[in-house]
PDB file of N, CA and C in Angstrom:
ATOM      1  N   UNK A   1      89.754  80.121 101.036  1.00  0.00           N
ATOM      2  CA  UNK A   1      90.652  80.817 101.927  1.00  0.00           C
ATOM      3  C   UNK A   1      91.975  81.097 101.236  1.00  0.00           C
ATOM      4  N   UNK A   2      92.623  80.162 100.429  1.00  0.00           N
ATOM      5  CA  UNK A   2      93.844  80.406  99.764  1.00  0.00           C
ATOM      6  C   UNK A   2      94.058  81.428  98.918  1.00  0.00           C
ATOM      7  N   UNK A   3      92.364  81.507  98.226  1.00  0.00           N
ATOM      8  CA  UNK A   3      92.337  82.256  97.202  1.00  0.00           C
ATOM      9  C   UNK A   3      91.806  83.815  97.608  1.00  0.00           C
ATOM     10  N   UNK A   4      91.823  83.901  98.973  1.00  0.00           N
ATOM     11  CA  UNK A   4      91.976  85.364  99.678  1.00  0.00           C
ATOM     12  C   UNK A   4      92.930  85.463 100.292  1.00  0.00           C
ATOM     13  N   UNK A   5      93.700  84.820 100.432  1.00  0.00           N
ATOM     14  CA  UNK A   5      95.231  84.828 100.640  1.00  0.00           C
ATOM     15  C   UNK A   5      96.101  85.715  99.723  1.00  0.00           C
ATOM     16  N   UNK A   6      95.714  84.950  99.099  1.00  0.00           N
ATOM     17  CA  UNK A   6      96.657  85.181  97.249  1.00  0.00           C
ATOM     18  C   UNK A   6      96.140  86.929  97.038  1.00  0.00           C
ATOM     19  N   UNK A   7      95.337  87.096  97.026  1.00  0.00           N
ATOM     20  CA  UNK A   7      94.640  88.300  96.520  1.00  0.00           C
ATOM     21  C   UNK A   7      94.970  89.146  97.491  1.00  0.00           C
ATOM     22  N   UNK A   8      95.358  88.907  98.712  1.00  0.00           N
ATOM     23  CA  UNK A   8      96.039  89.811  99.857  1.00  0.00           C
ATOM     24  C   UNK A   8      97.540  90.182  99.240  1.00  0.00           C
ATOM     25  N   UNK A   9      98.048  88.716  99.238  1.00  0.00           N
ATOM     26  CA  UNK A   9      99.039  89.107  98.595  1.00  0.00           C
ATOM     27  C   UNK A   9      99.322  90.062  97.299  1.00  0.00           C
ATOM     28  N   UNK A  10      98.633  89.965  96.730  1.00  0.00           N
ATOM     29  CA  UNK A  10      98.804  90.699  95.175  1.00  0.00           C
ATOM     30  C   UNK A  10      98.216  91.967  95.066  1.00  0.00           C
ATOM     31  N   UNK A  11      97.664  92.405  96.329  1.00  0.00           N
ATOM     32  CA  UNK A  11      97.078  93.074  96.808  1.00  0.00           C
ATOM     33  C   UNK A  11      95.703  93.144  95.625  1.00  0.00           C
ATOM     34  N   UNK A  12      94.984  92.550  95.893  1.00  0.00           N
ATOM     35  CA  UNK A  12      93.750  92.528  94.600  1.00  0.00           C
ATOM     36  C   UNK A  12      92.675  92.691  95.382  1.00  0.00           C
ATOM     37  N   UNK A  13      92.373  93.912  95.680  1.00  0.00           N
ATOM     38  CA  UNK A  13      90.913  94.654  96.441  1.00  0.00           C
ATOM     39  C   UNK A  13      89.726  94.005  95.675  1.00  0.00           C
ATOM     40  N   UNK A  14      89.771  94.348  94.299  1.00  0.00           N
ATOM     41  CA  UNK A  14      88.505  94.026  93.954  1.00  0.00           C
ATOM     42  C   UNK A  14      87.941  92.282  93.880  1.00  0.00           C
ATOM     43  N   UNK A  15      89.232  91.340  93.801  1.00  0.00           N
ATOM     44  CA  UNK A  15      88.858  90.231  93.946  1.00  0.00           C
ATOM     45  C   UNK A  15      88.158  89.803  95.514  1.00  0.00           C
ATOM     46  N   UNK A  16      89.030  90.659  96.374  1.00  0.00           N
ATOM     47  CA  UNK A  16      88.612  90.645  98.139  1.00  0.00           C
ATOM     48  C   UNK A  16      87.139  91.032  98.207  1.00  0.00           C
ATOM     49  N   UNK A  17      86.749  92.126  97.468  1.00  0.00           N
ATOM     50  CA  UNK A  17      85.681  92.888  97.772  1.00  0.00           C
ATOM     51  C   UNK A  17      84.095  92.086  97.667  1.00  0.00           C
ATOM     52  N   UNK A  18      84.443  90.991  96.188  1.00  0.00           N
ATOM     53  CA  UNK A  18      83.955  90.267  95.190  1.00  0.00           C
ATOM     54  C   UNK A  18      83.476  89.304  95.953  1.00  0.00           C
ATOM     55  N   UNK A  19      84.642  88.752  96.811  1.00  0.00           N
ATOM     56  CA  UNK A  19      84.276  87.618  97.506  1.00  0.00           C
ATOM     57  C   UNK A  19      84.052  87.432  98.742  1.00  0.00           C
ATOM     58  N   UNK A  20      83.664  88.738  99.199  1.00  0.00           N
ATOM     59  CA  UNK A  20      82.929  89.261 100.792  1.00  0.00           C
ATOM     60  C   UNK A  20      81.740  89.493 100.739  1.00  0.00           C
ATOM     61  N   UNK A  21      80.923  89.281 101.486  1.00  0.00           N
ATOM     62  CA  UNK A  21      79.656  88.696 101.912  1.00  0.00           C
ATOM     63  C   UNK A  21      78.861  90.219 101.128  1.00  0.00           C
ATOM     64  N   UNK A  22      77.837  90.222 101.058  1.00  0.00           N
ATOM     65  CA  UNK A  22      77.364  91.762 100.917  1.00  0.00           C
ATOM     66  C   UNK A  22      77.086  92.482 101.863  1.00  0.00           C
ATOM     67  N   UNK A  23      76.489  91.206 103.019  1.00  0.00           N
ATOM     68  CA  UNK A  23      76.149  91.698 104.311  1.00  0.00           C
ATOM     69  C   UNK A  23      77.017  92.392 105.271  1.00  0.00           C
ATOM     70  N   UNK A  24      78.368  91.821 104.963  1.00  0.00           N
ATOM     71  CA  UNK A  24      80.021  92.302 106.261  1.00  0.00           C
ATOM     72  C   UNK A  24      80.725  93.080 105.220  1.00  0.00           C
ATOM     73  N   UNK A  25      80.714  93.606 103.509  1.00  0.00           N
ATOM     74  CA  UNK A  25      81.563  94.027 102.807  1.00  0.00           C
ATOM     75  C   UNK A  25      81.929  95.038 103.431  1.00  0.00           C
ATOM     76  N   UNK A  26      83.574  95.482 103.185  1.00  0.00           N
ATOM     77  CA  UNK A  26      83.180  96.827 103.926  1.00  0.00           C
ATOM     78  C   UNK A  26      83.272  97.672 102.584  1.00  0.00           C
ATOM     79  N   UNK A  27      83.305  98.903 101.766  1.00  0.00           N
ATOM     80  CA  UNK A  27      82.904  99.739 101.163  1.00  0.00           C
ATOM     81  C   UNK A  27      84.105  99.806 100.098  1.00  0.00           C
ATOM     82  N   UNK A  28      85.567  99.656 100.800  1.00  0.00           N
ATOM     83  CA  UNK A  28      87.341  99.719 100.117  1.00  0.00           C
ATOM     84  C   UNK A  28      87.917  99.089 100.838  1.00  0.00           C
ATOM     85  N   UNK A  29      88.858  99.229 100.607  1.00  0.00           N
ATOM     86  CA  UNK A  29      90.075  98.220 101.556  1.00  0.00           C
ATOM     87  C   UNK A  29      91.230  99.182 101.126  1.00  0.00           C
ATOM     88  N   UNK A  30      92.079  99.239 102.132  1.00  0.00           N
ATOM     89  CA  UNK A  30      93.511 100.545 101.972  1.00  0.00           C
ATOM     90  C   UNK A  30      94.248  98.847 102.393  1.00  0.00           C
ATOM     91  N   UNK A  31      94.861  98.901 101.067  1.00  0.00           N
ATOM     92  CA  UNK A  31      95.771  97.742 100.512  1.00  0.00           C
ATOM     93  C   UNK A  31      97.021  98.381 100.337  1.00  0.00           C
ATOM     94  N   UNK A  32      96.935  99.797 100.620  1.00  0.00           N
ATOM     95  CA  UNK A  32      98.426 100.182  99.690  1.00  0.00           C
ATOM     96  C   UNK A  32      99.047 101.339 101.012  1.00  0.00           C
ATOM     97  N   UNK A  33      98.893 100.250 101.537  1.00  0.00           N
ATOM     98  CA  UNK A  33      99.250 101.054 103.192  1.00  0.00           C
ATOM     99  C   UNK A  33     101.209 101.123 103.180  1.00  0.00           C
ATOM    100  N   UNK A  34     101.478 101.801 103.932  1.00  0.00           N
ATOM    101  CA  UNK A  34     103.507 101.865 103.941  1.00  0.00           C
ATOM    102  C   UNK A  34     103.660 101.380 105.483  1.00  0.00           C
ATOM    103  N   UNK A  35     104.332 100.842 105.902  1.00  0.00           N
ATOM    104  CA  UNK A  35     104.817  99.685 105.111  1.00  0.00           C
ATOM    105  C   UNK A  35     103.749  98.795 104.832  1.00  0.00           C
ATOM    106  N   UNK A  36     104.329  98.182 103.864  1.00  0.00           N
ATOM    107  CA  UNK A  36     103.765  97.058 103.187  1.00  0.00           C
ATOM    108  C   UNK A  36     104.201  95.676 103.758  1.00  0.00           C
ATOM    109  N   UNK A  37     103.019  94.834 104.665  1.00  0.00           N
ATOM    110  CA  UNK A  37     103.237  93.757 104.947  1.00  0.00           C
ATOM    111  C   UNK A  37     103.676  92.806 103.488  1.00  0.00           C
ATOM    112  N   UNK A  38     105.407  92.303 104.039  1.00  0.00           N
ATOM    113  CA  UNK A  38     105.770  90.805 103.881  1.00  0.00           C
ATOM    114  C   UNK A  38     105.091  89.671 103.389  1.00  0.00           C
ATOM    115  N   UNK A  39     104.049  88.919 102.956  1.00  0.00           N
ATOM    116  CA  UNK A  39     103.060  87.898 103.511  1.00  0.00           C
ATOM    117  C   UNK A  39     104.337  86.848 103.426  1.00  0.00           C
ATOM    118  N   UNK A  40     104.478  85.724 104.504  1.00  0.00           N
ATOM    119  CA  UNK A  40     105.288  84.571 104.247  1.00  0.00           C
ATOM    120  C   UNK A  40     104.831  83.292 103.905  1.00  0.00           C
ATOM    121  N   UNK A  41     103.839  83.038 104.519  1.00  0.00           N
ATOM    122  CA  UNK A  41     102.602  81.700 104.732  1.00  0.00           C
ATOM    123  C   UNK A  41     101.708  81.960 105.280  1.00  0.00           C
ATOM    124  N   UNK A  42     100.532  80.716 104.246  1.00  0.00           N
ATOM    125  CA  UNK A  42      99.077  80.562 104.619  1.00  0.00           C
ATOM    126  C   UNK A  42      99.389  79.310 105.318  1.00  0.00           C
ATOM    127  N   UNK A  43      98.956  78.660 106.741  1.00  0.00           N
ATOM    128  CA  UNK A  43      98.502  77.541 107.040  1.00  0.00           C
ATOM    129  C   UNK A  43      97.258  77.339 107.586  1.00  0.00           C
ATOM    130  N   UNK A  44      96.500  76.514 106.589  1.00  0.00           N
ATOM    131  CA  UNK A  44      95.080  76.088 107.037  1.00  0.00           C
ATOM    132  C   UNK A  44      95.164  75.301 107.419  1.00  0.00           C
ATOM    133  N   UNK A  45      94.933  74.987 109.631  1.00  0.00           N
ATOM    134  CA  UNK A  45      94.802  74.744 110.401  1.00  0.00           C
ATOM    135  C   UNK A  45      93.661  73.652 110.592  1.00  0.00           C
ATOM    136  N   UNK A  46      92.305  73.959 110.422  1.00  0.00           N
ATOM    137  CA  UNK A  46      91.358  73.264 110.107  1.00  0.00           C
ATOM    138  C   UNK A  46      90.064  73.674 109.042  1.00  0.00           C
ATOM    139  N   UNK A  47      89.877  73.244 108.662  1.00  0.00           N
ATOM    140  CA  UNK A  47      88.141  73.647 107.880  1.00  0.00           C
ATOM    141  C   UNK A  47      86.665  72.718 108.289  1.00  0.00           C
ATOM    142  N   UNK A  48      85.696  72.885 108.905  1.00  0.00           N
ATOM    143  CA  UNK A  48      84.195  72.641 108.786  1.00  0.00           C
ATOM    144  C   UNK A  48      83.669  73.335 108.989  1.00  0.00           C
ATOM    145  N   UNK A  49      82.424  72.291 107.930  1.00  0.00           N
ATOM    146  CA  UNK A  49      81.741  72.591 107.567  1.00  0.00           C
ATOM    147  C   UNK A  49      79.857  72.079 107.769  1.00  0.00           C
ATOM    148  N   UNK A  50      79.305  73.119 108.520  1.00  0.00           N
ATOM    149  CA  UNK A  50      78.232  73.016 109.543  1.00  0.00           C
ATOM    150  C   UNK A  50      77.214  72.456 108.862  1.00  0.00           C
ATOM    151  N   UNK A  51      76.670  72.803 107.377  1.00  0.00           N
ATOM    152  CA  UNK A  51      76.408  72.237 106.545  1.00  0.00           C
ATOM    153  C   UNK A  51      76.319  72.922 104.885  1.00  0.00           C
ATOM    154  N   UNK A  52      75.436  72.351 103.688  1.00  0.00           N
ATOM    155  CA  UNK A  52      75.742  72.706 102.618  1.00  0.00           C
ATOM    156  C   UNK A  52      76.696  74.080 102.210  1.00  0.00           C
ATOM    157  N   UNK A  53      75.908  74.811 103.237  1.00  0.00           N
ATOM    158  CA  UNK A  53      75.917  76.246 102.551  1.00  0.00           C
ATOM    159  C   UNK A  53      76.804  76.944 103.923  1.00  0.00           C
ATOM    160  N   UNK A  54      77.033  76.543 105.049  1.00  0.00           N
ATOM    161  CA  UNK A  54      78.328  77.036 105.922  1.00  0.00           C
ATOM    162  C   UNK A  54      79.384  76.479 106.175  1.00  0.00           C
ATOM    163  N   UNK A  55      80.372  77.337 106.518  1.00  0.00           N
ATOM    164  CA  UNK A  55      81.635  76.735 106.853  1.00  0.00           C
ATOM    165  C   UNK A  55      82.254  77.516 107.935  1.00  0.00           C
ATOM    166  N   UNK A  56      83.747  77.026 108.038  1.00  0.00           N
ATOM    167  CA  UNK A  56      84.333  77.730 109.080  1.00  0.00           C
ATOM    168  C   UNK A  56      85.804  77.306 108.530  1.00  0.00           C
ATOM    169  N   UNK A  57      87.226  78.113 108.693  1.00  0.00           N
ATOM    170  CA  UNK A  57      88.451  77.657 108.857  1.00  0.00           C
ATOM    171  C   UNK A  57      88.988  78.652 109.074  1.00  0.00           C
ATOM    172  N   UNK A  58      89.773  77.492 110.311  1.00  0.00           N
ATOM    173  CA  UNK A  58      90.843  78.526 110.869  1.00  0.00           C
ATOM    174  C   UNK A  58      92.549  78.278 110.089  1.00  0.00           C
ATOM    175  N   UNK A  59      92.587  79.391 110.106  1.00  0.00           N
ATOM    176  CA  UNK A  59      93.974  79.459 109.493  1.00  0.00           C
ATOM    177  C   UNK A  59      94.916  80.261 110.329  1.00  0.00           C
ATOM    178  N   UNK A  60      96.292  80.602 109.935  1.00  0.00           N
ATOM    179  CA  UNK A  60      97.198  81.151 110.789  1.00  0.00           C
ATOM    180  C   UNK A  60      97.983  81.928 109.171  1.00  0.00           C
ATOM    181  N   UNK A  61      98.421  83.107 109.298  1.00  0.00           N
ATOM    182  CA  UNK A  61      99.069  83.861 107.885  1.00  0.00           C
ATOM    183  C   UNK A  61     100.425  84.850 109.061  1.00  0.00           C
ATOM    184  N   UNK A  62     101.167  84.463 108.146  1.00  0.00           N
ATOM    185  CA  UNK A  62     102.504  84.698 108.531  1.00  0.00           C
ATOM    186  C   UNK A  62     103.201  86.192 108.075  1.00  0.00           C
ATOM    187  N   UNK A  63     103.383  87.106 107.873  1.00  0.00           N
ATOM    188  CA  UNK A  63     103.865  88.047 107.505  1.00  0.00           C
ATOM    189  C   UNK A  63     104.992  88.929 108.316  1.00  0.00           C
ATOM    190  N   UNK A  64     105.795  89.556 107.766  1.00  0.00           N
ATOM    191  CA  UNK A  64     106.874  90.859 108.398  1.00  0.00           C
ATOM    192  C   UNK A  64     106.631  92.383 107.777  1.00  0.00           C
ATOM    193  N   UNK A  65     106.798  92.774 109.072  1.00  0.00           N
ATOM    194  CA  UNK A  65     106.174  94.492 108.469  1.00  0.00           C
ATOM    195  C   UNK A  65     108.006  95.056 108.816  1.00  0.00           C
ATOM    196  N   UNK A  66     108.669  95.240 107.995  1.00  0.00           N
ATOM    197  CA  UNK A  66     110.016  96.017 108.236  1.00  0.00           C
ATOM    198  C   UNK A  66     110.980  95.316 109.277  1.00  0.00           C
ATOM    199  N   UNK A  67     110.918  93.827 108.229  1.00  0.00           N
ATOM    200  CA  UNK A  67     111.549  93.094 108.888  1.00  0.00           C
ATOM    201  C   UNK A  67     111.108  92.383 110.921  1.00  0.00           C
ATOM    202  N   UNK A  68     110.063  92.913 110.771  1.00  0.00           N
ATOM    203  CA  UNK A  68     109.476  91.968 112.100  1.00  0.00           C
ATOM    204  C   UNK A  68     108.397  91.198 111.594  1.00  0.00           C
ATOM    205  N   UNK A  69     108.863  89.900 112.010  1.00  0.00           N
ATOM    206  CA  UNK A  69     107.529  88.939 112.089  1.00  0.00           C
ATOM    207  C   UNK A  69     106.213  89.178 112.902  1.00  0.00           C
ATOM    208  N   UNK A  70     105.317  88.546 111.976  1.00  0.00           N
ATOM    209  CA  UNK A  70     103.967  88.572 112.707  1.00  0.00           C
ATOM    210  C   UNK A  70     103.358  87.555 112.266  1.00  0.00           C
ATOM    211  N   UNK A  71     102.009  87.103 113.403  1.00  0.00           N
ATOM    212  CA  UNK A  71     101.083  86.273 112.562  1.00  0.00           C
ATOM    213  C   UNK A  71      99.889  86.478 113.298  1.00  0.00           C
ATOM    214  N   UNK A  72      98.955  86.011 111.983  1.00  0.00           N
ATOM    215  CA  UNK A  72      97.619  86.547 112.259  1.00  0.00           C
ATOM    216  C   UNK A  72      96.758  85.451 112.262  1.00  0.00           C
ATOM    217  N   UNK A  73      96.170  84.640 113.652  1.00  0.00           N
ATOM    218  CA  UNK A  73      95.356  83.504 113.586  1.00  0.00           C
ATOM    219  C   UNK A  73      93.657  84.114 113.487  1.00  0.00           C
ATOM    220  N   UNK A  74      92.725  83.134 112.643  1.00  0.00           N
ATOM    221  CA  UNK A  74      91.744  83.509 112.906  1.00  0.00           C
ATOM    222  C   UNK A  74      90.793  82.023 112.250  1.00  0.00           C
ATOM    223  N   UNK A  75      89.543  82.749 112.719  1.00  0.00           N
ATOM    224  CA  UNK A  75      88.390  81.840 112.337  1.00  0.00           C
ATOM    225  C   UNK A  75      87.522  82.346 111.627  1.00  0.00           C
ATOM    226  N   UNK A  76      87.612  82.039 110.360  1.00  0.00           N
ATOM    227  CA  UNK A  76      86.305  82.840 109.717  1.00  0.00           C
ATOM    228  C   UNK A  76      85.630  81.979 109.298  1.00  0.00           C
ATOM    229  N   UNK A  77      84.316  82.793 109.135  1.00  0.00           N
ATOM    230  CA  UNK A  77      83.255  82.324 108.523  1.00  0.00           C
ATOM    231  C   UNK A  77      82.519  82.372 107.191  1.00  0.00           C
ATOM    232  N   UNK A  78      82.178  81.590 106.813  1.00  0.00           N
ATOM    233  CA  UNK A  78      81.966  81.768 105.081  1.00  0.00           C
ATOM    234  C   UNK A  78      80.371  81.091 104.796  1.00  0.00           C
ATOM    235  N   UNK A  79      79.694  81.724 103.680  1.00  0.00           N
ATOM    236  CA  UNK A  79      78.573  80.927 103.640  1.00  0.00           C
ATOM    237  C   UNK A  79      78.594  80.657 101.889  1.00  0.00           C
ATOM    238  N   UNK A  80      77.570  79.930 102.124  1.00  0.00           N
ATOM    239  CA  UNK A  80      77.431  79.916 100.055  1.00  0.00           C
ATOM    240  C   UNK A  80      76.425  80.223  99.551  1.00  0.00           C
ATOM    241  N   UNK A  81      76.131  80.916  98.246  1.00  0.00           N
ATOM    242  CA  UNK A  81      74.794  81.271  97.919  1.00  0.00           C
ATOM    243  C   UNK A  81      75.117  81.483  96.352  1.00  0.00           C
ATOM    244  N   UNK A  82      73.732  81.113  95.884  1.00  0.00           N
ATOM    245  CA  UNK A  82      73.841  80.533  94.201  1.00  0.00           C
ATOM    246  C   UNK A  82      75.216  79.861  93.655  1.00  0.00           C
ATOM    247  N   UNK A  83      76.075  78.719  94.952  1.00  0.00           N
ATOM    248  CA  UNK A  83      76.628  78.093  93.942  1.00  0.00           C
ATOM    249  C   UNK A  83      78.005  78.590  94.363  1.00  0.00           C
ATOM    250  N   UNK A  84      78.525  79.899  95.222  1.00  0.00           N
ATOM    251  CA  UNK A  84      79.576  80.669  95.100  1.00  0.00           C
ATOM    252  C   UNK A  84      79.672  80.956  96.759  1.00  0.00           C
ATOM    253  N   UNK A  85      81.460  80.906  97.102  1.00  0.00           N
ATOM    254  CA  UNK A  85      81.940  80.815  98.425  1.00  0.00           C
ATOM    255  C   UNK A  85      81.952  82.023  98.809  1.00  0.00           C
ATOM    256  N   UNK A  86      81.375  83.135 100.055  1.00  0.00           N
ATOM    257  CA  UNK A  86      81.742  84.382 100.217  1.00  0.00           C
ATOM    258  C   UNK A  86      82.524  84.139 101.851  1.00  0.00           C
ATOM    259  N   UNK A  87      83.229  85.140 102.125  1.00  0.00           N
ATOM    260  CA  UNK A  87      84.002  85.333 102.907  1.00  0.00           C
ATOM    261  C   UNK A  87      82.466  86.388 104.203  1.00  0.00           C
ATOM    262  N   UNK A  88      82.442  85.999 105.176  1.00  0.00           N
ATOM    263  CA  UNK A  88      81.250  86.608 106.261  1.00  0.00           C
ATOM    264  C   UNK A  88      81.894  87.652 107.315  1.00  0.00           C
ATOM    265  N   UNK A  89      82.823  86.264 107.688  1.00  0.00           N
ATOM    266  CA  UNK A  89      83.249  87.675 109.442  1.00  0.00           C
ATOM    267  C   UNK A  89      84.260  87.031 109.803  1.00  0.00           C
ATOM    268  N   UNK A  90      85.467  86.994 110.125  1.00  0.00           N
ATOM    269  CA  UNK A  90      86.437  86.334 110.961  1.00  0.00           C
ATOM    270  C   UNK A  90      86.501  86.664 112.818  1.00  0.00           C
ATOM    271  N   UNK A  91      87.058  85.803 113.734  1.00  0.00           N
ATOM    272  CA  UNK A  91      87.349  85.861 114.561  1.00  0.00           C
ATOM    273  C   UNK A  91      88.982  85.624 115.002  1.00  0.00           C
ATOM    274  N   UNK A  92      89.836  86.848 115.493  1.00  0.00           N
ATOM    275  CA  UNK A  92      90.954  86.822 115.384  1.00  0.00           C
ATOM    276  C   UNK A  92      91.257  85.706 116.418  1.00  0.00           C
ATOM    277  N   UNK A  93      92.276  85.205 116.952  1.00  0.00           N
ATOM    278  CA  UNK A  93      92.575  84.136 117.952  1.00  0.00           C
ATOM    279  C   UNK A  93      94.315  84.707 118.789  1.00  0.00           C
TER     280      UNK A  93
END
């Protein structure tokens, strides 16, 4: 989760893209939108994990779009396959 954080931040599509499911990828990502969200903080809230190969964590990400705060809670879901974490589907909160 941190490390799709980070890549939000740095705006790094192809690392996002990389590490989204094949099944939910979506095709691009418009990262270079005006304004450009702020990011302020990641807080990971909780993480489990259902077993080997699923998970879940909810987090909360903090950002300002032109000087207004926002935050974005959610629950996503992640699975694993050959070894490697993909990002599935979130649920906003």
């Amino acid at each position: 989760m941190r490390s799709r954080y980070t890549a939000y931040v740095m705006r790094l599509e192809e690392y996002l893209l990389a590490s989204w499911h094949p099944s939910t990828r979506p095709a691009s990502l418009d990262l270079n939108t005006s304004p450009q969200p702020q990011w302020i903080d990641l807080q990971v809230i909780s993480h489990q994990q259902q077993d080997a190969d699923h998970a879940t964590v909810e987090f909360v990400a903090r950002y300002k779009i032109n000087g207004r705060a926002f935050r974005m809670q959610e629950i996503s879901r992640f699975v694993k396959e050959k070894g490697k974490w993909f990002y599935v589907d979130g649920e906003q909160i």
